[in-house]
Protein backbone atom coordinates (compact mmCIF):
# COMPACT_ATOMS: atom_id res chain seq x y z
CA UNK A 1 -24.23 14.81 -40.24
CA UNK A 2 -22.04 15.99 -37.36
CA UNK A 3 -24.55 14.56 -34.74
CA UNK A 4 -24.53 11.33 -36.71
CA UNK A 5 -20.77 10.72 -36.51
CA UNK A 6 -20.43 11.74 -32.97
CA UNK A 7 -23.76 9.38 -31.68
CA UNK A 8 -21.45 6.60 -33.74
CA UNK A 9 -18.31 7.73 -31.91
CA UNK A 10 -20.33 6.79 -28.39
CA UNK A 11 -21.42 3.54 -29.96
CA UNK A 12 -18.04 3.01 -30.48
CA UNK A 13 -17.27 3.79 -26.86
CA UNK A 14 -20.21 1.76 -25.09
CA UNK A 15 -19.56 -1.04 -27.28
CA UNK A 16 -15.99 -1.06 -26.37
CA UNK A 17 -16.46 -0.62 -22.47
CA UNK A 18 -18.88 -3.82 -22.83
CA UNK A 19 -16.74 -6.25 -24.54
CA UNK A 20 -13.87 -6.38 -21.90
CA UNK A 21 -10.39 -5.36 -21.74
CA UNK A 22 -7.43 -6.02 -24.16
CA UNK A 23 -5.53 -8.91 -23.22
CA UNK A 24 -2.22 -7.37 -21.38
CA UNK A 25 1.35 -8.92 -21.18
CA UNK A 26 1.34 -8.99 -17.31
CA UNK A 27 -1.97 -10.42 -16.67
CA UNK A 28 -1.39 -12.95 -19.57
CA UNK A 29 1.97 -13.60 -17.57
CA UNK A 30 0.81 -14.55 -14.72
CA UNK A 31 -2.32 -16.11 -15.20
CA UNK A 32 -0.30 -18.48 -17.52
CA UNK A 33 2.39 -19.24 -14.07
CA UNK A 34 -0.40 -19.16 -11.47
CA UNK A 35 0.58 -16.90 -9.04
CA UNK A 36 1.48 -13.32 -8.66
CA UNK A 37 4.81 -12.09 -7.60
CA UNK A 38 4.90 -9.50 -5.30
CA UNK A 39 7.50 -7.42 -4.21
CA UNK A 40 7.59 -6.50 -0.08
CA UNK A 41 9.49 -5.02 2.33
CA UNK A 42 12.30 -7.84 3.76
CA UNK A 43 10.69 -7.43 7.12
CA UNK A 44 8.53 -4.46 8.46
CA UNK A 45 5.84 -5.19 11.20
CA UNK A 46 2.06 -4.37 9.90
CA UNK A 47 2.72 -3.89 6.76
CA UNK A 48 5.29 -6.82 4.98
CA UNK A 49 7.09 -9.06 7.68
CA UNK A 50 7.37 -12.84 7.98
CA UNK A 51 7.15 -15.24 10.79
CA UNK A 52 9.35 -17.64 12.00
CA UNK A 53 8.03 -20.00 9.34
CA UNK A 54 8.50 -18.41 6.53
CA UNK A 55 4.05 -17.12 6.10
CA UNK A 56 3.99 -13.58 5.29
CA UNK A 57 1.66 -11.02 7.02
CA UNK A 58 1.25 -7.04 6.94
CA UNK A 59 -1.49 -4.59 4.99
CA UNK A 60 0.90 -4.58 2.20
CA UNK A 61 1.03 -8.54 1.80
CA UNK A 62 -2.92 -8.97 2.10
CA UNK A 63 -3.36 -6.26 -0.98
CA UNK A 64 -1.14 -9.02 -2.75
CA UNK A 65 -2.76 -11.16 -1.54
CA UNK A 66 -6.35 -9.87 -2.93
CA UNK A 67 -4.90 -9.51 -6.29
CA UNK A 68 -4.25 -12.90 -6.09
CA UNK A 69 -7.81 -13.24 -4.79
CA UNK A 70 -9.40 -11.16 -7.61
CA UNK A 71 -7.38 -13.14 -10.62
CA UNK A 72 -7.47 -16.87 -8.76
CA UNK A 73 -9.86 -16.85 -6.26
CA UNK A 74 -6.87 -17.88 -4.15
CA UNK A 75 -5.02 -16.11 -1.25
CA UNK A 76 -1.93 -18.50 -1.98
CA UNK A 77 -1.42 -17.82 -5.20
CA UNK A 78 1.67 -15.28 -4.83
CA UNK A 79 4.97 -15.41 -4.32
CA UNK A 80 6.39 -12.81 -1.85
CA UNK A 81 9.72 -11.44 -2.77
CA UNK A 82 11.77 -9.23 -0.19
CA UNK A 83 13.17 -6.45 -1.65
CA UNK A 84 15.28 -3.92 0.08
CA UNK A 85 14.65 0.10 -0.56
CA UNK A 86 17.31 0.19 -3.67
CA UNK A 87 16.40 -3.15 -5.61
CA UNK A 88 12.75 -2.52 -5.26
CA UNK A 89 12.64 -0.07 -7.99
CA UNK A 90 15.31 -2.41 -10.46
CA UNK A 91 12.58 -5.47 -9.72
CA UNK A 92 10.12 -3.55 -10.63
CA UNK A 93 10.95 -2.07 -13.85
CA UNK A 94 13.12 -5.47 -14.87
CA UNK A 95 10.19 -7.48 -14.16
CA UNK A 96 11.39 -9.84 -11.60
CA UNK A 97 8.56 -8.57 -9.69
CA UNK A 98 4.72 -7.73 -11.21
CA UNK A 99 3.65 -5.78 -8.26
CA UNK A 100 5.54 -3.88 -6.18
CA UNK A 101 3.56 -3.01 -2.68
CA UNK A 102 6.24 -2.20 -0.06
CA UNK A 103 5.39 0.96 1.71
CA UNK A 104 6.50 2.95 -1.15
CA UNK A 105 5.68 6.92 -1.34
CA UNK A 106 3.82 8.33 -4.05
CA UNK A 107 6.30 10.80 -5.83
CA UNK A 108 6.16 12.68 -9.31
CA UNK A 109 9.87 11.25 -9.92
CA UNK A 110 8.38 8.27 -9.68
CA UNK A 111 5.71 8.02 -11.56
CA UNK A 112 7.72 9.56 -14.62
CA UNK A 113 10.93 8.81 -14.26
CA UNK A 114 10.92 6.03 -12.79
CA UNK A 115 8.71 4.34 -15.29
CA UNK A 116 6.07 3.31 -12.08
CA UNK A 117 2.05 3.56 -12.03
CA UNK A 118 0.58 4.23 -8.36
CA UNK A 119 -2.50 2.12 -7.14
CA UNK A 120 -5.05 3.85 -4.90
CA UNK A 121 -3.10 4.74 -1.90
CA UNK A 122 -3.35 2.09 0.80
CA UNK A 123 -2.23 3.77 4.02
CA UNK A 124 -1.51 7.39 4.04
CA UNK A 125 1.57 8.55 6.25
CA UNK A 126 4.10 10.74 7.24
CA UNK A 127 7.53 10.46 8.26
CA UNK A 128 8.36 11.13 11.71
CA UNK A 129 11.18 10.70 14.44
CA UNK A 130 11.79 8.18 17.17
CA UNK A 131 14.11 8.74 20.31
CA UNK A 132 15.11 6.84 23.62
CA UNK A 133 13.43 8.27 26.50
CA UNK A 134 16.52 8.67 28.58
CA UNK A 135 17.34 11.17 25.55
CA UNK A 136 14.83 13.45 27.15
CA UNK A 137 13.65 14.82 24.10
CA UNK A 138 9.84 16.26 23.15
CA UNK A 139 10.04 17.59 20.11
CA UNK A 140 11.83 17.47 16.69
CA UNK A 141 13.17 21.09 17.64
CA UNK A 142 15.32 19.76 19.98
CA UNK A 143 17.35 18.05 17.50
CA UNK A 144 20.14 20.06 16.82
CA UNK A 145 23.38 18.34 16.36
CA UNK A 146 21.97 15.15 17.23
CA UNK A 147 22.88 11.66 14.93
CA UNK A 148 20.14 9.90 12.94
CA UNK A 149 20.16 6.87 11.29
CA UNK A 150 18.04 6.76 8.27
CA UNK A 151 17.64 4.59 5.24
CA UNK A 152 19.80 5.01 2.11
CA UNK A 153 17.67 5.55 -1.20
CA UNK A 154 14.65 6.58 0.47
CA UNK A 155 12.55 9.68 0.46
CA UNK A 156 13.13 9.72 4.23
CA UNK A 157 16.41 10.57 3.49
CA UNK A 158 15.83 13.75 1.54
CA UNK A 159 13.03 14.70 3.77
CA UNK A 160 15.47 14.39 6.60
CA UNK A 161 17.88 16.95 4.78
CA UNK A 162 15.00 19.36 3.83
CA UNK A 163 13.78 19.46 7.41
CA UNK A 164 17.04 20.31 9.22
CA UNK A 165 18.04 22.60 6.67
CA UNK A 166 14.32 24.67 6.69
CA UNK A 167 15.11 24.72 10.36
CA UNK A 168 18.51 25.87 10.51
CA UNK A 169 20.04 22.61 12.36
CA UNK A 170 22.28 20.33 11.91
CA UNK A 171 22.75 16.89 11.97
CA UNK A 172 24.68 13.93 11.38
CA UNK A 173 23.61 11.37 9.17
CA UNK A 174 24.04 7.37 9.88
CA UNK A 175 22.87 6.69 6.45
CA UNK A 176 22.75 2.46 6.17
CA UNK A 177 21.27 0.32 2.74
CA UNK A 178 19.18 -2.70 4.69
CA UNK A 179 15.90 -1.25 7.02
CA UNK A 180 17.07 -4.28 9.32
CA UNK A 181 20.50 -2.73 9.69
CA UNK A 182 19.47 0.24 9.90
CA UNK A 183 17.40 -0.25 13.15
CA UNK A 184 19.83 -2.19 14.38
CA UNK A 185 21.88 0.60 14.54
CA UNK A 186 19.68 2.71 16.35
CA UNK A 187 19.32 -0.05 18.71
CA UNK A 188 22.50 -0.26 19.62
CA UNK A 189 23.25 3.37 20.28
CA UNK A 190 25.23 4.55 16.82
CA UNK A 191 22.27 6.72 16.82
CA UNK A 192 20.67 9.24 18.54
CA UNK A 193 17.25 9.34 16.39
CA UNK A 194 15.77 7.05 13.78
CA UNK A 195 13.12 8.28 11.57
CA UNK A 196 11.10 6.98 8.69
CA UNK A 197 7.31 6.96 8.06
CA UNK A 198 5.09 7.04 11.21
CA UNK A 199 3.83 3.52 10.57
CA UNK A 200 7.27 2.36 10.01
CA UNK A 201 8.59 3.75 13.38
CA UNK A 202 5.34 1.98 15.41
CA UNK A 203 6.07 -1.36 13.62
CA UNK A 204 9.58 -1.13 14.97
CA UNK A 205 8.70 -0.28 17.75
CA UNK A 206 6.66 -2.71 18.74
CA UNK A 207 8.23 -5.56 16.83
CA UNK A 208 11.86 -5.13 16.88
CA UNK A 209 12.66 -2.88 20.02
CA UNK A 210 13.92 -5.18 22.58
CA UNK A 211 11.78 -2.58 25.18
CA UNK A 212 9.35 -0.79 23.45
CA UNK A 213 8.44 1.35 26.01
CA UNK A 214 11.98 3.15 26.63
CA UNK A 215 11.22 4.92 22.71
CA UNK A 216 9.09 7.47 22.15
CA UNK A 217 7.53 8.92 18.80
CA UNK A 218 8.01 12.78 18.47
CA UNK A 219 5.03 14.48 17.91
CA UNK A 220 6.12 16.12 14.77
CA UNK A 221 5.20 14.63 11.17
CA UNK A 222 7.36 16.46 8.63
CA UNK A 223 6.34 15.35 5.40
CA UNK A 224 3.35 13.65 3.34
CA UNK A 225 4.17 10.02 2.70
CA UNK A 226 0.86 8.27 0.72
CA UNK A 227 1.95 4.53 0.22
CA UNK A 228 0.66 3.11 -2.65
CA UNK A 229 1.31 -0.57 -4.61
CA UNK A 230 2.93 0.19 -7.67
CA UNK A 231 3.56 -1.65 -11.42
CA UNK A 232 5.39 -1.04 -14.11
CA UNK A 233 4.22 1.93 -17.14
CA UNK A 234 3.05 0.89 -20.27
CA UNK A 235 0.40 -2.46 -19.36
CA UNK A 236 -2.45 -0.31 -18.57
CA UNK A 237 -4.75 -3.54 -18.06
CA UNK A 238 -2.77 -4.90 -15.05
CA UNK A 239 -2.62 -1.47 -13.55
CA UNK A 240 -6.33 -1.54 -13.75
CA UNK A 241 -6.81 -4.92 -12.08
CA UNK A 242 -4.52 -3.92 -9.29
CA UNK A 243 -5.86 -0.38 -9.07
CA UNK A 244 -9.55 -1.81 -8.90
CA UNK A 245 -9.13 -4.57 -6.36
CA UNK A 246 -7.95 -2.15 -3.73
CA UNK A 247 -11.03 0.66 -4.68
CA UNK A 248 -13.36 -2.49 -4.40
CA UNK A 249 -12.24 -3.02 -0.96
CA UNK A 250 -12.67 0.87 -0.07
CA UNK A 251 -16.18 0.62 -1.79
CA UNK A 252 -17.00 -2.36 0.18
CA UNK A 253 -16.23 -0.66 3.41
CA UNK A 254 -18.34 2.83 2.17
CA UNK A 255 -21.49 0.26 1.64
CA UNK A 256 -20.83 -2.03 5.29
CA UNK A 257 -20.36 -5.06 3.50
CA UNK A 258 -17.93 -7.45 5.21
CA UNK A 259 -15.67 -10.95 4.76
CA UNK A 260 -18.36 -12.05 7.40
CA UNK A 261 -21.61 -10.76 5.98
CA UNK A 262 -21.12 -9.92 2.10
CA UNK A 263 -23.24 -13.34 1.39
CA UNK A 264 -26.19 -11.55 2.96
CA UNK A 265 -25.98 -8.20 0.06
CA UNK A 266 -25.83 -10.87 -2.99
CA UNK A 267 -29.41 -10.46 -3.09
CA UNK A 268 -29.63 -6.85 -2.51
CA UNK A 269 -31.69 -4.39 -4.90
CA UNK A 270 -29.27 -2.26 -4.68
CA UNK A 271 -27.77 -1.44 -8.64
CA UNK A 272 -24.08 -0.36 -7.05
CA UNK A 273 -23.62 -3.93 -4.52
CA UNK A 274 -24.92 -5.50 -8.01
CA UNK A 275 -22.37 -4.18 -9.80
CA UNK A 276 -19.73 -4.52 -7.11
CA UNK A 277 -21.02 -8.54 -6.17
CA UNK A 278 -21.47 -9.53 -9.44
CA UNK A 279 -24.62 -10.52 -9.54
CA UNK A 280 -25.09 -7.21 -12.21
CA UNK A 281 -22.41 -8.73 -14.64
CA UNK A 282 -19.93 -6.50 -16.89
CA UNK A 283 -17.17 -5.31 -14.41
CA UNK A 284 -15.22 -8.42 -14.70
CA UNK A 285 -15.52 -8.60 -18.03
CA UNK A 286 -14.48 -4.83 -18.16
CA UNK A 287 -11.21 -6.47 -15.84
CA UNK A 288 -10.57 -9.54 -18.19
CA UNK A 289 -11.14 -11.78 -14.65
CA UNK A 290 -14.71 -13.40 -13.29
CA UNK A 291 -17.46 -11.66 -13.00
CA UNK A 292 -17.27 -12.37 -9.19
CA UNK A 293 -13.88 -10.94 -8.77
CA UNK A 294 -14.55 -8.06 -5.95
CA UNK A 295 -16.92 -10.79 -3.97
CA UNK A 296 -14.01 -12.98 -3.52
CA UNK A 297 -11.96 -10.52 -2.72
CA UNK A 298 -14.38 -9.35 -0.05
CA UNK A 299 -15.33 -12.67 1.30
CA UNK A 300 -11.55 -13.74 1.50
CA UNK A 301 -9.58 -10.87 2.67
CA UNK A 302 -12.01 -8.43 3.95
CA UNK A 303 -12.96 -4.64 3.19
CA UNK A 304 -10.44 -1.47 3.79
CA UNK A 305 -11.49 -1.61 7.73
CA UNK A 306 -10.80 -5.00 8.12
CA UNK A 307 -7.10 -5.33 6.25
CA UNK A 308 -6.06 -2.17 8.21
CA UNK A 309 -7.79 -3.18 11.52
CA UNK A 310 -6.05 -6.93 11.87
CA UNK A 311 -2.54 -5.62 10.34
CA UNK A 312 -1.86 -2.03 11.93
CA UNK A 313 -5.08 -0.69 13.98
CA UNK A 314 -5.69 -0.07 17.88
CA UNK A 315 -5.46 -4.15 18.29
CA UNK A 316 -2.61 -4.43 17.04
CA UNK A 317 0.75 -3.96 18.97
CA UNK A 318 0.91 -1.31 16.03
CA UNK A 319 -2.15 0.50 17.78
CA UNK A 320 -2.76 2.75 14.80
CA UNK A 321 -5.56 4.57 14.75
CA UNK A 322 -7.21 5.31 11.60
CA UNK A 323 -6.67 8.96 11.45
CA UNK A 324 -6.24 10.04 7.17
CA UNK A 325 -6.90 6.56 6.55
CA UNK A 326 -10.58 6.95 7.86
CA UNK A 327 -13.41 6.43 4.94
CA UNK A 328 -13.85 10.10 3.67
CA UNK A 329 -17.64 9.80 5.11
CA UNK A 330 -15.88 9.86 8.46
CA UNK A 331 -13.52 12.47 7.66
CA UNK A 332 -10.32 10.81 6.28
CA UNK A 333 -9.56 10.55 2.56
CA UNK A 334 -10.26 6.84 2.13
CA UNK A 335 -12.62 7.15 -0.87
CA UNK A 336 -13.43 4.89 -3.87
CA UNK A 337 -14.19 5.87 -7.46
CA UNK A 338 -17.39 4.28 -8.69
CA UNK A 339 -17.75 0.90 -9.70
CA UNK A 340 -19.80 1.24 -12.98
């Protein structure tokens, strides 16, 4: 009798993974607008920064970007919002926002307090310090006493705190709202050090120093900073659409399939491409979007590689190399949970 009632309780559950998810209030949302709207950072090269005409670029804009891909089939179909470090969180959990991907760190005060649910992390960091050369510093260790400007509301900021203090230095904090204002600060010599995530500091760098070369990066990375896109708790079938487009572009790169040669594996033998192209049908259904949902997100915006190649890596004026962000085959902690 007992063996009866569970073999019916796994009925239940295969039956249930094969009709599709339960319609959700974000994904009804915006499929009934048209468009996602994503929250970014107001202007951060590589990752969320806009040109002179208003187009938005950066490896957090193209993972809104393939959510828009995955629900529309349409790269357009978002609207990019800029949010500073303090209203990102407010946007968020009001809903102004539906997706929040704006180099935002992975913390347990965030994910419970905060009310937020972490995607797959996109680009894994760590938050480091930038000087002018004529400072003639090497190393974090010679910091003592020095000035930093650092961005209010930010885990930078406590890290920044935790690091003197563990070191027994001291320091005086230039502690400023708006990331623009903030590096303008440092720019203009209120500042003896800025620091923020490694990625951050390379992106100004290269984009907003007026010479890059007269800054240097200090060696030392003082904390672990894993950026992730973020939605609100409590619509557990949007986090799963957004949580699955970025594995599907992780999986993609694990398998070698491309934006320019994923029409070549459609035919493929191979049950797991099936599964991932489509042409083995139930994962979209599973989503609530198209069955081809992780081809067109492929075709359109490219695997892992690619998005982090074109926005941040070595050809880049970023030139980011893929250290932790490496597939885990090729010993970084990129890695995809199965697509079954």
């Amino acid at each position: 009798m007992k063996s009866g009632i569970l073999a019916a309780a796994a009925a239940a559950v295969v039956f249930g993974a094969v009709t599709g998810a339960q319609a959700g209030p974000t994904l009804d949302a915006v499929k009934g607008r048209g468009f996602v709207q994503c929250g970014v950072n107001a202007g951060l090269p590589g990752f969320g920064n806009p040109d002179s005409s208003g187009n938005w670029t950066g490896l957090d804009v193209d993972y809104c970007r393939a959510v828009a891909v995955a629900l529309f089939n349409d790269p357009n179909k978002v609207k990019f919002t800029p949010l500073s470090a303090q209203q990102r969180f407010p946007a968020i959990q009001s809903g102004e926002v539906d997706l929040l991907s704006r180099n935002t760190t992975v913390t347990l005060t965030r994910d419970t307090s905060v009310g937020l649910n972490f995607a797959p992390v996109t680009y894994y960091d760590g938050q480091g310090f930038m000087v002018n050369k004529k400072l003639g510093v090497k190393s974090a260790k010679e910091l003592n006493g020095a000035t930093v400007c650092v961005q209010a509301g930010t885990t930078t900021e406590l890290n920044l705190a935790d690091y003197f203090r563990t070191n027994n230095m001291s320091y005086n904090p230039v502690v400023i709202e708006s990331n623009d204002e903030v590096n303008a600060a440092y720019f203009a010599g209120r500042c003896d050090v800025l620091t923020t995530d490694a990625s951050g500091l390379a992106g100004t760098r290269a984009g907003v120093a007026p010479v890059p070369d007269d800054h240097i990066i200090l060696p030392e990375i003082i904390s672990k900073e894993p950026l992730a896109p973020a939605v609100r708790h409590g619509d557990d079938q949007w986090f799963d659409v957004v949580k699955w487009t970025v594995y599907a572009t992780i999986q993609a790169e694990e398998m070698g399939i491309t934006s320019k040669n994923v029409d070549e594996f459609v035919n493929s033998k191979n049950p797991e491409i099936q599964r991932i192209l489509g042409t083995s049908p139930g994962m979209g259904k599973a989503l609530g979007l198209d069955e081809k949902w992780a081809y067109n997100v492929i075709k359109t915006m490219g695997n892992y590689g690619e998005i982090f190649e074109r926005n941040v890596g070595t050809k880049t004026p970023l030139k980011l190399e893929r250290g932790l962000n490496a597939l885990w085959t090729n010993g970084g902690l990129q890695y995809a949970m199965p697509i079954r």
